[in-house]
PDB file of N, CA and C in Angstrom:
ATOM      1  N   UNK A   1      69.963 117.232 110.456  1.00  0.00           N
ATOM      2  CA  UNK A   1      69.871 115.792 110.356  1.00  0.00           C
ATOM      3  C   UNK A   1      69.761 115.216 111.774  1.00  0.00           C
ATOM      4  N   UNK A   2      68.778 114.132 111.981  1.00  0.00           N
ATOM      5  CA  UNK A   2      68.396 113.632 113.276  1.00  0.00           C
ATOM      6  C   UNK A   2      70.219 112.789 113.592  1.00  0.00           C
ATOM      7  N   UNK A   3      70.329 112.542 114.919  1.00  0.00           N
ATOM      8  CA  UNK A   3      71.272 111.731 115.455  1.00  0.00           C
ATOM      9  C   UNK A   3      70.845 110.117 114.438  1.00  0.00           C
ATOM     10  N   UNK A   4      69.872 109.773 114.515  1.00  0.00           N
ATOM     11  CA  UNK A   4      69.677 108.379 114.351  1.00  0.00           C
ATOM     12  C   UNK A   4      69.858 108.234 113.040  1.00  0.00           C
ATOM     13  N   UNK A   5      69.673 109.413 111.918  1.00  0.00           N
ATOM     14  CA  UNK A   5      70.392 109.179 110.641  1.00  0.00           C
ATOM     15  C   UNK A   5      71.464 109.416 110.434  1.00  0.00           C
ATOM     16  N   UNK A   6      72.069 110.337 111.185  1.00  0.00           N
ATOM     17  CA  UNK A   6      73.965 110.365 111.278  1.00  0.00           C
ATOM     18  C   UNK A   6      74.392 108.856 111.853  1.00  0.00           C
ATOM     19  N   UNK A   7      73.609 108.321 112.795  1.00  0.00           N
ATOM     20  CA  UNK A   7      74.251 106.623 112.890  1.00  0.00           C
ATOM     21  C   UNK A   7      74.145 105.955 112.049  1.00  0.00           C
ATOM     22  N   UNK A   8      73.420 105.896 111.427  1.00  0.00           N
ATOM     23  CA  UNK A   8      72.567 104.600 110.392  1.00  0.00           C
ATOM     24  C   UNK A   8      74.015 104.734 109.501  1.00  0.00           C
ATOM     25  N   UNK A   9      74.278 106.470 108.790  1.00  0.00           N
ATOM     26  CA  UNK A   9      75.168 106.426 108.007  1.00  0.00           C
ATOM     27  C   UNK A   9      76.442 105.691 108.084  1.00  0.00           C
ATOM     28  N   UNK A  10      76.838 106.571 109.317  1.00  0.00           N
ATOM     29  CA  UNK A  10      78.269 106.076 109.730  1.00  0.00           C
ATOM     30  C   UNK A  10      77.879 104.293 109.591  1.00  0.00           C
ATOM     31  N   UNK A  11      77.342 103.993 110.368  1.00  0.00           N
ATOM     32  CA  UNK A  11      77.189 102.286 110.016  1.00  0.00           C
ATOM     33  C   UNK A  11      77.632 102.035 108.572  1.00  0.00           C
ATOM     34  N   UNK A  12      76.443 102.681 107.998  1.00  0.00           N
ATOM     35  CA  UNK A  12      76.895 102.262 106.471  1.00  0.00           C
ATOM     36  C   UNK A  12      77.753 102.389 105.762  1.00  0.00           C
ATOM     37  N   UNK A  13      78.447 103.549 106.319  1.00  0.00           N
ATOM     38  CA  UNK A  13      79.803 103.657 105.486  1.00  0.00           C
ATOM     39  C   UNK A  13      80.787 103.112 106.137  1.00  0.00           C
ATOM     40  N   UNK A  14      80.797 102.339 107.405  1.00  0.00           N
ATOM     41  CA  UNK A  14      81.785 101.334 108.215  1.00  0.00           C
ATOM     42  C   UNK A  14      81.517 100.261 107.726  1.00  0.00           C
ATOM     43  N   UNK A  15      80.444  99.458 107.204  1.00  0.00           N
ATOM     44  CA  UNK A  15      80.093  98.119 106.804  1.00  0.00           C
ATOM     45  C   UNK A  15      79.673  97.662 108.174  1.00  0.00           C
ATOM     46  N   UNK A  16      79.529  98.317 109.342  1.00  0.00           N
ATOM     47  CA  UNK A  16      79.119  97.894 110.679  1.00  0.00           C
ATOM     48  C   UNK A  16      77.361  97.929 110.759  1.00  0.00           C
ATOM     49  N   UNK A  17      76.869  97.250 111.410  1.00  0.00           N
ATOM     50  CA  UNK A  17      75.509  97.161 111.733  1.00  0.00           C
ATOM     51  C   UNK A  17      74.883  97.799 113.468  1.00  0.00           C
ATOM     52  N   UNK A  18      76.145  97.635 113.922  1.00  0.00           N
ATOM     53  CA  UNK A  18      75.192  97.986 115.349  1.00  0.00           C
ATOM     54  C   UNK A  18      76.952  99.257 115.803  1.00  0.00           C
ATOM     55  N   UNK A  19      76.558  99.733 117.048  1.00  0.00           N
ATOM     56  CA  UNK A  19      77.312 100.240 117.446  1.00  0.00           C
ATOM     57  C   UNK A  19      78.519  99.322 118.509  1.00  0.00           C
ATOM     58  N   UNK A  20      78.270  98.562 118.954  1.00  0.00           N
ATOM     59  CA  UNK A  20      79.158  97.529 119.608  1.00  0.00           C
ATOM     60  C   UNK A  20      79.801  97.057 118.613  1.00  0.00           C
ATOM     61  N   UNK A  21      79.946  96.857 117.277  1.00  0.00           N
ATOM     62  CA  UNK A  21      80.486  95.960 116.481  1.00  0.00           C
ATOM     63  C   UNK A  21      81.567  97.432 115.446  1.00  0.00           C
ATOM     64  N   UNK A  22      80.878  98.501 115.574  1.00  0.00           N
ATOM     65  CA  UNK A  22      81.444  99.706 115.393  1.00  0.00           C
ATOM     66  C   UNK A  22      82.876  99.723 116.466  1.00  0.00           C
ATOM     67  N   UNK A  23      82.313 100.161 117.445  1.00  0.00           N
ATOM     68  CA  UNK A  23      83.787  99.801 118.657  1.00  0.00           C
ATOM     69  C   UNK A  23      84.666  99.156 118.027  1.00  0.00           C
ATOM     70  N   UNK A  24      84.251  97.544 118.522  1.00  0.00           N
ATOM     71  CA  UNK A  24      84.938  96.464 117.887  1.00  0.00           C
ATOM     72  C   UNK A  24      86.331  96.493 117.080  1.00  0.00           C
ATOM     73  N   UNK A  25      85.703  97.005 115.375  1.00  0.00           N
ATOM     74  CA  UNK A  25      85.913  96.626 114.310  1.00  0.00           C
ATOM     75  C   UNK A  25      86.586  98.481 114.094  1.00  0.00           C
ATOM     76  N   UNK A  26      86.207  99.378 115.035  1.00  0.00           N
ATOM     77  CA  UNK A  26      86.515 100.565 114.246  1.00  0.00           C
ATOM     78  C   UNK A  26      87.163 101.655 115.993  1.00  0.00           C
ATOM     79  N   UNK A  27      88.199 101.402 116.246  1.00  0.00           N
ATOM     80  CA  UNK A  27      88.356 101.766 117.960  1.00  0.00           C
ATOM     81  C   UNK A  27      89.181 103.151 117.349  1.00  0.00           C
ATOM     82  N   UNK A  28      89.485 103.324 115.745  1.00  0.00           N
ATOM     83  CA  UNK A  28      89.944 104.277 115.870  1.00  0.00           C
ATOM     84  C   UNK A  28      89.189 105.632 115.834  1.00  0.00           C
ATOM     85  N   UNK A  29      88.246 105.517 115.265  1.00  0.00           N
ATOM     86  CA  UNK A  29      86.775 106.387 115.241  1.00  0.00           C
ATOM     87  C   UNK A  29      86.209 106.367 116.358  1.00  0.00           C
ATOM     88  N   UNK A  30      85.855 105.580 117.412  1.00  0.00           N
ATOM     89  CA  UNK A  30      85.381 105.517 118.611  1.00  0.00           C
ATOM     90  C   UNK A  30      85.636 105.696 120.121  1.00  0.00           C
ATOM     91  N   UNK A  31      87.399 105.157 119.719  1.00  0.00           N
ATOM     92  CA  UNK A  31      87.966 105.946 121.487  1.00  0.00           C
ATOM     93  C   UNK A  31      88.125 107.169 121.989  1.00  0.00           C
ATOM     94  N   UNK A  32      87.487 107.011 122.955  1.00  0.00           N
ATOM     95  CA  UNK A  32      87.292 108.499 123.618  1.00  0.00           C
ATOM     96  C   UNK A  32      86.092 109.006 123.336  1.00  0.00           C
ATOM     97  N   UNK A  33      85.236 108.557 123.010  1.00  0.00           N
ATOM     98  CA  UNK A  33      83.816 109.259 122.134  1.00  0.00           C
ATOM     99  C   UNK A  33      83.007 108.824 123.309  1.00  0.00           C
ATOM    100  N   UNK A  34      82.117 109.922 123.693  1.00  0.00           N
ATOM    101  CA  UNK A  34      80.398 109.049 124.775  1.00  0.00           C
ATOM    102  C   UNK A  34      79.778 109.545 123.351  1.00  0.00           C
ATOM    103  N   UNK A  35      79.340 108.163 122.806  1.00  0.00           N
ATOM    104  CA  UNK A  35      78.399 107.956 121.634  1.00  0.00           C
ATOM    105  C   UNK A  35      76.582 108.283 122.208  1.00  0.00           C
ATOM    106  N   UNK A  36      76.685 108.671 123.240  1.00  0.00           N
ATOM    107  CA  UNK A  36      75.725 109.090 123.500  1.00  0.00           C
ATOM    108  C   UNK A  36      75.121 110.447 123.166  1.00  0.00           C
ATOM    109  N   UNK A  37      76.016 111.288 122.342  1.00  0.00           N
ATOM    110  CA  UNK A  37      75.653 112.784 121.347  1.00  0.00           C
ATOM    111  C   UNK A  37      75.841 112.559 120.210  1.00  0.00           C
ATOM    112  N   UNK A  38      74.979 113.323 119.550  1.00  0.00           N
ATOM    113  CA  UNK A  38      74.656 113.714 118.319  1.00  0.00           C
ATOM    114  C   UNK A  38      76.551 114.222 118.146  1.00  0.00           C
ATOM    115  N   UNK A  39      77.020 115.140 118.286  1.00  0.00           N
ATOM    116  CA  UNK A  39      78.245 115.702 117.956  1.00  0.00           C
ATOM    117  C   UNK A  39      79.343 115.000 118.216  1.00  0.00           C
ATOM    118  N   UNK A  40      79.558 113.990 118.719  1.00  0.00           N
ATOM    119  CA  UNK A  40      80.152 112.513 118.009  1.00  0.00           C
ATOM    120  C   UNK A  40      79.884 111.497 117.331  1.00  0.00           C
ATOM    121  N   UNK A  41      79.237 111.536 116.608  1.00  0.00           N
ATOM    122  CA  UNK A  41      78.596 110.827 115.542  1.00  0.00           C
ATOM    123  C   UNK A  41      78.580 111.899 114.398  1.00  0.00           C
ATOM    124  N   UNK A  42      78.340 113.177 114.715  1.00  0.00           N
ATOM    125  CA  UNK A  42      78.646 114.137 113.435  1.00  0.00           C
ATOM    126  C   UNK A  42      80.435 114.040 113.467  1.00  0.00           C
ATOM    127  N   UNK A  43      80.769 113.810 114.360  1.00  0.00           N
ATOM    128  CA  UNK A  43      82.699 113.806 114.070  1.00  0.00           C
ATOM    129  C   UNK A  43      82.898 112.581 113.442  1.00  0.00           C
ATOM    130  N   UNK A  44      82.408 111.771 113.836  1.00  0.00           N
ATOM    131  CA  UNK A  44      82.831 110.400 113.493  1.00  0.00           C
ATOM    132  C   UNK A  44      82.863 110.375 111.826  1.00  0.00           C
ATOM    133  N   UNK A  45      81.388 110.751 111.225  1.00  0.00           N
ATOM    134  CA  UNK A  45      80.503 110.648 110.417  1.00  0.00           C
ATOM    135  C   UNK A  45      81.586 111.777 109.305  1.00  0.00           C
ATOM    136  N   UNK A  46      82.148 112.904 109.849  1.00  0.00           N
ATOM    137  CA  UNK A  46      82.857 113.658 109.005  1.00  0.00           C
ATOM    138  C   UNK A  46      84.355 112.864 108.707  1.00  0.00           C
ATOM    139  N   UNK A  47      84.899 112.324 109.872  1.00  0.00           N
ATOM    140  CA  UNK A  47      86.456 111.640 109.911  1.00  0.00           C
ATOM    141  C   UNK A  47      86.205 110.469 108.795  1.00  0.00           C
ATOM    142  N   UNK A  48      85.189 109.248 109.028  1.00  0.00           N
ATOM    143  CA  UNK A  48      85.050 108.364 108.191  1.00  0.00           C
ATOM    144  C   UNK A  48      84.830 109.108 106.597  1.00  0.00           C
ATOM    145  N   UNK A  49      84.282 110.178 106.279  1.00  0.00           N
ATOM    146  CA  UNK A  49      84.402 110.625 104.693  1.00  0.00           C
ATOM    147  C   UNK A  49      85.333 111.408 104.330  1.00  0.00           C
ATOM    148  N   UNK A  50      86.485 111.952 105.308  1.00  0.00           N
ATOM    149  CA  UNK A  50      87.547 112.092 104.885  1.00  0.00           C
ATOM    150  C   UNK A  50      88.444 111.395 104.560  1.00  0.00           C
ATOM    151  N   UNK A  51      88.373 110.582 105.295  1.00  0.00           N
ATOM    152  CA  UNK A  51      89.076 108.933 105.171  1.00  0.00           C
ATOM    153  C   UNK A  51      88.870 107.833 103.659  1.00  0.00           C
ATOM    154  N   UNK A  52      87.431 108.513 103.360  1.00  0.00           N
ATOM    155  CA  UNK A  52      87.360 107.872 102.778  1.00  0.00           C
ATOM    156  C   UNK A  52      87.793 108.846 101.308  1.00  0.00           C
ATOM    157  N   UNK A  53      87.445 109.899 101.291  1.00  0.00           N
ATOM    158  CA  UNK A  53      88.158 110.597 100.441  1.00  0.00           C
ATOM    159  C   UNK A  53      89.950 110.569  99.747  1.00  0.00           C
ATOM    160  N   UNK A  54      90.241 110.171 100.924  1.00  0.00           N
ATOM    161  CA  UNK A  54      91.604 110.208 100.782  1.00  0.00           C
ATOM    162  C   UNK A  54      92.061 108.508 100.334  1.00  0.00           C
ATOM    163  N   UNK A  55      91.072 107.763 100.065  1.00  0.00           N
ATOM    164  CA  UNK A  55      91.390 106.461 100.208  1.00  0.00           C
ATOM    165  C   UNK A  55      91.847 106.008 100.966  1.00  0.00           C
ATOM    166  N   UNK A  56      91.949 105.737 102.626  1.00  0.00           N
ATOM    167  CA  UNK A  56      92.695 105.413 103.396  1.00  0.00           C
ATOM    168  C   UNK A  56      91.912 104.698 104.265  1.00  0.00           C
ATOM    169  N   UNK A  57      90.418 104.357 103.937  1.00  0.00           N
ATOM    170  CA  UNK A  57      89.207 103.696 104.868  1.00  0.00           C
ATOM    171  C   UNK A  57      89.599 102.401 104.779  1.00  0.00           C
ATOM    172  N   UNK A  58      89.571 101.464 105.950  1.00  0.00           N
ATOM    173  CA  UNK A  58      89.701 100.233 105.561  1.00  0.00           C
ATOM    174  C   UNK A  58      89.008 100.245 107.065  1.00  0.00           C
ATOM    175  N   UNK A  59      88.077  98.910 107.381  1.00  0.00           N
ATOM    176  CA  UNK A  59      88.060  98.177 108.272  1.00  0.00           C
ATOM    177  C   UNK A  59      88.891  97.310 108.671  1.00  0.00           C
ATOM    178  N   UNK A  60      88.976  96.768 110.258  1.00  0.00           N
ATOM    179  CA  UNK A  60      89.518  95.962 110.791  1.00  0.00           C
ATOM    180  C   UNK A  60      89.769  94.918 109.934  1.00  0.00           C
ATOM    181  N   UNK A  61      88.173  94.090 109.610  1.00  0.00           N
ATOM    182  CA  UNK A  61      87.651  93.237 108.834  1.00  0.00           C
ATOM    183  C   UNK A  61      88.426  93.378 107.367  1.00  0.00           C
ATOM    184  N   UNK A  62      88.513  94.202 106.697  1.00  0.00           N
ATOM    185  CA  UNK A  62      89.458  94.413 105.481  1.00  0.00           C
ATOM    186  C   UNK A  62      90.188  94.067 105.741  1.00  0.00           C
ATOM    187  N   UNK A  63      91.252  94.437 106.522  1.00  0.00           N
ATOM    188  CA  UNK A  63      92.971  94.268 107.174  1.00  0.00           C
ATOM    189  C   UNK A  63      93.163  93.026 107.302  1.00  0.00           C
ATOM    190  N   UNK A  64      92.666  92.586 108.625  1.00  0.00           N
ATOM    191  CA  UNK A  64      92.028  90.950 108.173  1.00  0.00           C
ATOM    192  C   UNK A  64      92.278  90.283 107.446  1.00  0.00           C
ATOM    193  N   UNK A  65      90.974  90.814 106.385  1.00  0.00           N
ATOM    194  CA  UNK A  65      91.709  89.996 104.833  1.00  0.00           C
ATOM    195  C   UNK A  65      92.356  89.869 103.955  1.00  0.00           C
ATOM    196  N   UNK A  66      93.129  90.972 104.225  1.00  0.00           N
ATOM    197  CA  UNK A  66      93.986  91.440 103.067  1.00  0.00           C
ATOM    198  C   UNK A  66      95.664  90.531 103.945  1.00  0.00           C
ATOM    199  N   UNK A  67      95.658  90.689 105.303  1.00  0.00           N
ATOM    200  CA  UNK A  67      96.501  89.764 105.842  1.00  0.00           C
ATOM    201  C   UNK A  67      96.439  88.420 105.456  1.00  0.00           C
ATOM    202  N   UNK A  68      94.952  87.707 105.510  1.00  0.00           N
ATOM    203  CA  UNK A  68      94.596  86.458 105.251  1.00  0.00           C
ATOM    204  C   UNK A  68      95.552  86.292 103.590  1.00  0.00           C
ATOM    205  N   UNK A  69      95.139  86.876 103.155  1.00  0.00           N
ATOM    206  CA  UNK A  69      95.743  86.867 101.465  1.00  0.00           C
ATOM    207  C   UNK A  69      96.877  86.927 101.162  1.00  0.00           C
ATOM    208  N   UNK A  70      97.133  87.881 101.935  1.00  0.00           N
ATOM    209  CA  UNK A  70      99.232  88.046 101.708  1.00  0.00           C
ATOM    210  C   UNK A  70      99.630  86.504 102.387  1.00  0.00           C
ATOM    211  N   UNK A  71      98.876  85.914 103.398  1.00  0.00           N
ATOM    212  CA  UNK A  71      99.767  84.658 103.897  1.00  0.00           C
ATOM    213  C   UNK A  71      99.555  83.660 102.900  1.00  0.00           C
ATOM    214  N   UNK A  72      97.874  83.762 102.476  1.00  0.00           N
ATOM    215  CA  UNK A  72      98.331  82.536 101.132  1.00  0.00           C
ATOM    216  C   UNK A  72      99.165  82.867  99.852  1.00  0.00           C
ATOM    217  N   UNK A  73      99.262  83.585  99.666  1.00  0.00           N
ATOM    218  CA  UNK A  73      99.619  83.948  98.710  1.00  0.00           C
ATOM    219  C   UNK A  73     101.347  83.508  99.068  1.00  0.00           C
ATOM    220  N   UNK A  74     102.240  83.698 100.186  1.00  0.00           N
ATOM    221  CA  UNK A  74     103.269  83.247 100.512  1.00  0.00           C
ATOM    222  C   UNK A  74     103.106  81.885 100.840  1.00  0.00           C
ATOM    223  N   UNK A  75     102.189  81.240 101.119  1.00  0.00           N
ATOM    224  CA  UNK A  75     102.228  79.784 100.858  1.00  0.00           C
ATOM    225  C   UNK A  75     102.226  79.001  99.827  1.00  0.00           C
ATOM    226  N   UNK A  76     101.581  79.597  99.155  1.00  0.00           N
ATOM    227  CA  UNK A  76     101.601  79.301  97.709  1.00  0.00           C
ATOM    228  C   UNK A  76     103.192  79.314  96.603  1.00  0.00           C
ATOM    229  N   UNK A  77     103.382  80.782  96.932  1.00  0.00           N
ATOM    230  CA  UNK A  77     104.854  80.900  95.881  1.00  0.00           C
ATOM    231  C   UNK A  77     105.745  79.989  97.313  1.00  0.00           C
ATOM    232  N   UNK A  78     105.950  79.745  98.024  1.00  0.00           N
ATOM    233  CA  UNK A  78     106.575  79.041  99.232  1.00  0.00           C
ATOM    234  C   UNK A  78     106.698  77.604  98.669  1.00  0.00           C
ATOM    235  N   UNK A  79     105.610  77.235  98.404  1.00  0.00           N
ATOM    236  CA  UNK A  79     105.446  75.649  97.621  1.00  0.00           C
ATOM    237  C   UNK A  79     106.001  75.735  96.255  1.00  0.00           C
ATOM    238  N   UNK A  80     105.487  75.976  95.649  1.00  0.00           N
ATOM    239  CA  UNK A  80     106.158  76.527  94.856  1.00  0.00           C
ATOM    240  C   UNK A  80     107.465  76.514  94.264  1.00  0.00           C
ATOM    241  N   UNK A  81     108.444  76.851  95.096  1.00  0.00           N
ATOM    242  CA  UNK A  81     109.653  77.275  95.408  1.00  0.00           C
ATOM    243  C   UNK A  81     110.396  75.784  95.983  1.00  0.00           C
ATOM    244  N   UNK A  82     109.802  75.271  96.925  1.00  0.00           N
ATOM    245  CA  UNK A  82     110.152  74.246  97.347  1.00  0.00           C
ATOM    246  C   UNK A  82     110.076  74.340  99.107  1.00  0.00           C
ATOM    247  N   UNK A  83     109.402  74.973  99.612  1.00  0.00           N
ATOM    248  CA  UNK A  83     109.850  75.531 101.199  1.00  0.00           C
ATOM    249  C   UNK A  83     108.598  74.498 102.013  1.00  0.00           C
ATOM    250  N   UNK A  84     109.400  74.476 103.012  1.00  0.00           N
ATOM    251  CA  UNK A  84     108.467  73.889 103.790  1.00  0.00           C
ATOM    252  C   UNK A  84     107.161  74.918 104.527  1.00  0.00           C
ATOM    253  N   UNK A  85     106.486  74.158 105.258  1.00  0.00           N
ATOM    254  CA  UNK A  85     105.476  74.334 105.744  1.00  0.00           C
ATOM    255  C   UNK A  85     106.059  75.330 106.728  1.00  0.00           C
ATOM    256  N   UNK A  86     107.053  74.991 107.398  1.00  0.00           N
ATOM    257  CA  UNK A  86     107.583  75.421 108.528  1.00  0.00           C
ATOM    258  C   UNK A  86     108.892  76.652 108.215  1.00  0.00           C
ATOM    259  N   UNK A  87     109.419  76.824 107.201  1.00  0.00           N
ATOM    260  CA  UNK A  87     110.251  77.361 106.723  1.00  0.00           C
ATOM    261  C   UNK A  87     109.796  78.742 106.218  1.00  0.00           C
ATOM    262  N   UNK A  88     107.879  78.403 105.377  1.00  0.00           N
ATOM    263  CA  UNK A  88     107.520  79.569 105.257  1.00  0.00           C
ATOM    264  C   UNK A  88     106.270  80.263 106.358  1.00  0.00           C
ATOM    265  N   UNK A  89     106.163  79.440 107.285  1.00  0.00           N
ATOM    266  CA  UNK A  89     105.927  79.835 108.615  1.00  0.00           C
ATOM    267  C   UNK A  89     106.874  81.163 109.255  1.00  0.00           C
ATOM    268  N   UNK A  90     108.377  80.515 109.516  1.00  0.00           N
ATOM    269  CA  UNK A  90     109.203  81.939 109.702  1.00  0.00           C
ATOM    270  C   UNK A  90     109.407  83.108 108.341  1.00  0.00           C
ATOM    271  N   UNK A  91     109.546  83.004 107.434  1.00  0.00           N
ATOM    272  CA  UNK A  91     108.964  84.142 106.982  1.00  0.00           C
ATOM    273  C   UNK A  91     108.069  84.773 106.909  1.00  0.00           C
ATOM    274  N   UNK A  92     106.528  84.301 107.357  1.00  0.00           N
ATOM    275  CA  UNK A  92     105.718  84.999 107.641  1.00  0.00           C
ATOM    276  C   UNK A  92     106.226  85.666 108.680  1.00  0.00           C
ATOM    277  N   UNK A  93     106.099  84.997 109.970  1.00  0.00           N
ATOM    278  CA  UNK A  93     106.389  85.648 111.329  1.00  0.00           C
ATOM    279  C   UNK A  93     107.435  86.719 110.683  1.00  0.00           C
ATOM    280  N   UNK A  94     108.776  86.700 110.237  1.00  0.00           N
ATOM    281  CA  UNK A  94     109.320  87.537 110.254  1.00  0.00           C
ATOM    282  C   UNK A  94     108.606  88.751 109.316  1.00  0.00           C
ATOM    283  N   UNK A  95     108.313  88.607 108.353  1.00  0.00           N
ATOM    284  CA  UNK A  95     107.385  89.530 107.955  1.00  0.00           C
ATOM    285  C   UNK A  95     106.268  90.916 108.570  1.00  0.00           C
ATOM    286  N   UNK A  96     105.421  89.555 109.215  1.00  0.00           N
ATOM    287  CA  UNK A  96     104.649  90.700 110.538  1.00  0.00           C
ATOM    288  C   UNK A  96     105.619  91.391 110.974  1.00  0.00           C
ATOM    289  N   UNK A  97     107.159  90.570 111.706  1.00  0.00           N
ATOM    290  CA  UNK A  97     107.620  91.414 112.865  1.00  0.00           C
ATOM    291  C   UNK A  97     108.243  92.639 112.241  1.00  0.00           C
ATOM    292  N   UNK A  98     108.686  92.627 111.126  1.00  0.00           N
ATOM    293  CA  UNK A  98     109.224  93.583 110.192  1.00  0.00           C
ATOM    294  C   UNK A  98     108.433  94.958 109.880  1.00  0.00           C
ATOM    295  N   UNK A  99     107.405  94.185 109.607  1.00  0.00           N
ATOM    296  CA  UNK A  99     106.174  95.012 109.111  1.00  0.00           C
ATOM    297  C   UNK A  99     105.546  96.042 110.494  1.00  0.00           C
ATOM    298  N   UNK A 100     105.767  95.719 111.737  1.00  0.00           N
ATOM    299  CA  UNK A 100     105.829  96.396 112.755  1.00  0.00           C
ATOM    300  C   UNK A 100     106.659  97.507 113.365  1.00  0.00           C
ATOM    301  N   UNK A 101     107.744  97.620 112.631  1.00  0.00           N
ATOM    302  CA  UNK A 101     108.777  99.095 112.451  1.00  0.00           C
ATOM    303  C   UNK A 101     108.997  99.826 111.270  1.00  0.00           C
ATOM    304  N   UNK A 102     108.523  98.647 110.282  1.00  0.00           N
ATOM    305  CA  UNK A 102     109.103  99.919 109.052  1.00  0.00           C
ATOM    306  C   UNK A 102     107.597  99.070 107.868  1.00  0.00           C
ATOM    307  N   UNK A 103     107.971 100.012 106.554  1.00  0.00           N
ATOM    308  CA  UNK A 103     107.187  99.014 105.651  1.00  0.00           C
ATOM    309  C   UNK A 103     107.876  97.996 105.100  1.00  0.00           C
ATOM    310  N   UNK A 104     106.853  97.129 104.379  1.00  0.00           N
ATOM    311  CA  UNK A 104     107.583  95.921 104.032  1.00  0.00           C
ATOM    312  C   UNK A 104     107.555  95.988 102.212  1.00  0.00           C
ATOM    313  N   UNK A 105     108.555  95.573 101.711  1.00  0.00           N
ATOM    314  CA  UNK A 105     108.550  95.963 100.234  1.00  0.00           C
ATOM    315  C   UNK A 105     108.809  94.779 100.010  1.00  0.00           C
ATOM    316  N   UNK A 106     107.892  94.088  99.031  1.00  0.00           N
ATOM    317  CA  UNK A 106     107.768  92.485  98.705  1.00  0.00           C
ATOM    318  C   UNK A 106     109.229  91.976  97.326  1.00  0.00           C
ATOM    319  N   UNK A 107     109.688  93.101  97.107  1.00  0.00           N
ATOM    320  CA  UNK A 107     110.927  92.967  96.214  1.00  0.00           C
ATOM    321  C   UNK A 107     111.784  93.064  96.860  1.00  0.00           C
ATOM    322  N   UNK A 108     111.805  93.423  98.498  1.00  0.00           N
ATOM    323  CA  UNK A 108     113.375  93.329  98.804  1.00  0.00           C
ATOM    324  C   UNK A 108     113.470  91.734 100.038  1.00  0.00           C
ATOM    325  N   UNK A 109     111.702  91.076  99.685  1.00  0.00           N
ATOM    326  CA  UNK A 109     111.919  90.234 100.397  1.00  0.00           C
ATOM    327  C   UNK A 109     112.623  88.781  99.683  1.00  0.00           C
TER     328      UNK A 109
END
């Protein structure tokens, strides 16, 4: 397989279009790599379908949104509830900061 169809792939199976936006959006597939060989782009190209095998592929861009969602979604039951704007502001924050040492289990919040 040519280099330029091992990129195209990996693109496609990143949801990325160019290789700068690959970096970007995907630094865990890319640091340390001179994308300038064929045999990092065949690594890349094998790591991303294991990844994806295992269900564990997500883009930046996913994460993103799936963050975007968990915060409305706490704004929402927040109102809800009766909380302020600002009240469920610090539970977010505390949330992230939580979510930065251990996991976060939405029943013990």
């Amino acid at each position: 397989m040519k280099m330029q169809d091992i990129k195209q792939e990996v693109l496609s199976l990143t949801c990325t279009t160019n290789t700068q936006q690959l970096k970007k959006e995907r630094p865990d597939l890319t640091q340390g790599r001179d994308l300038r060989y064929k045999e990092q782009w065949v690594e890349i190209q094998r790591k991303v379908k294991r990844l994806q095998e295992q269900g564990q592929d997500m883009s930046l861009v996913d994460i993103e949104q799936s963050e975007q969602m968990l915060k409305n979604s706490l704004f929402e039951i927040g109102h809800i509830t009766g909380l302020s704007n600002d009240q469920i502001e610090i539970d977010w924050q505390r949330i992230k900061l939580v979510s930065q040492f251990e996991d976060v289990h939405i029943e013990e919040l």
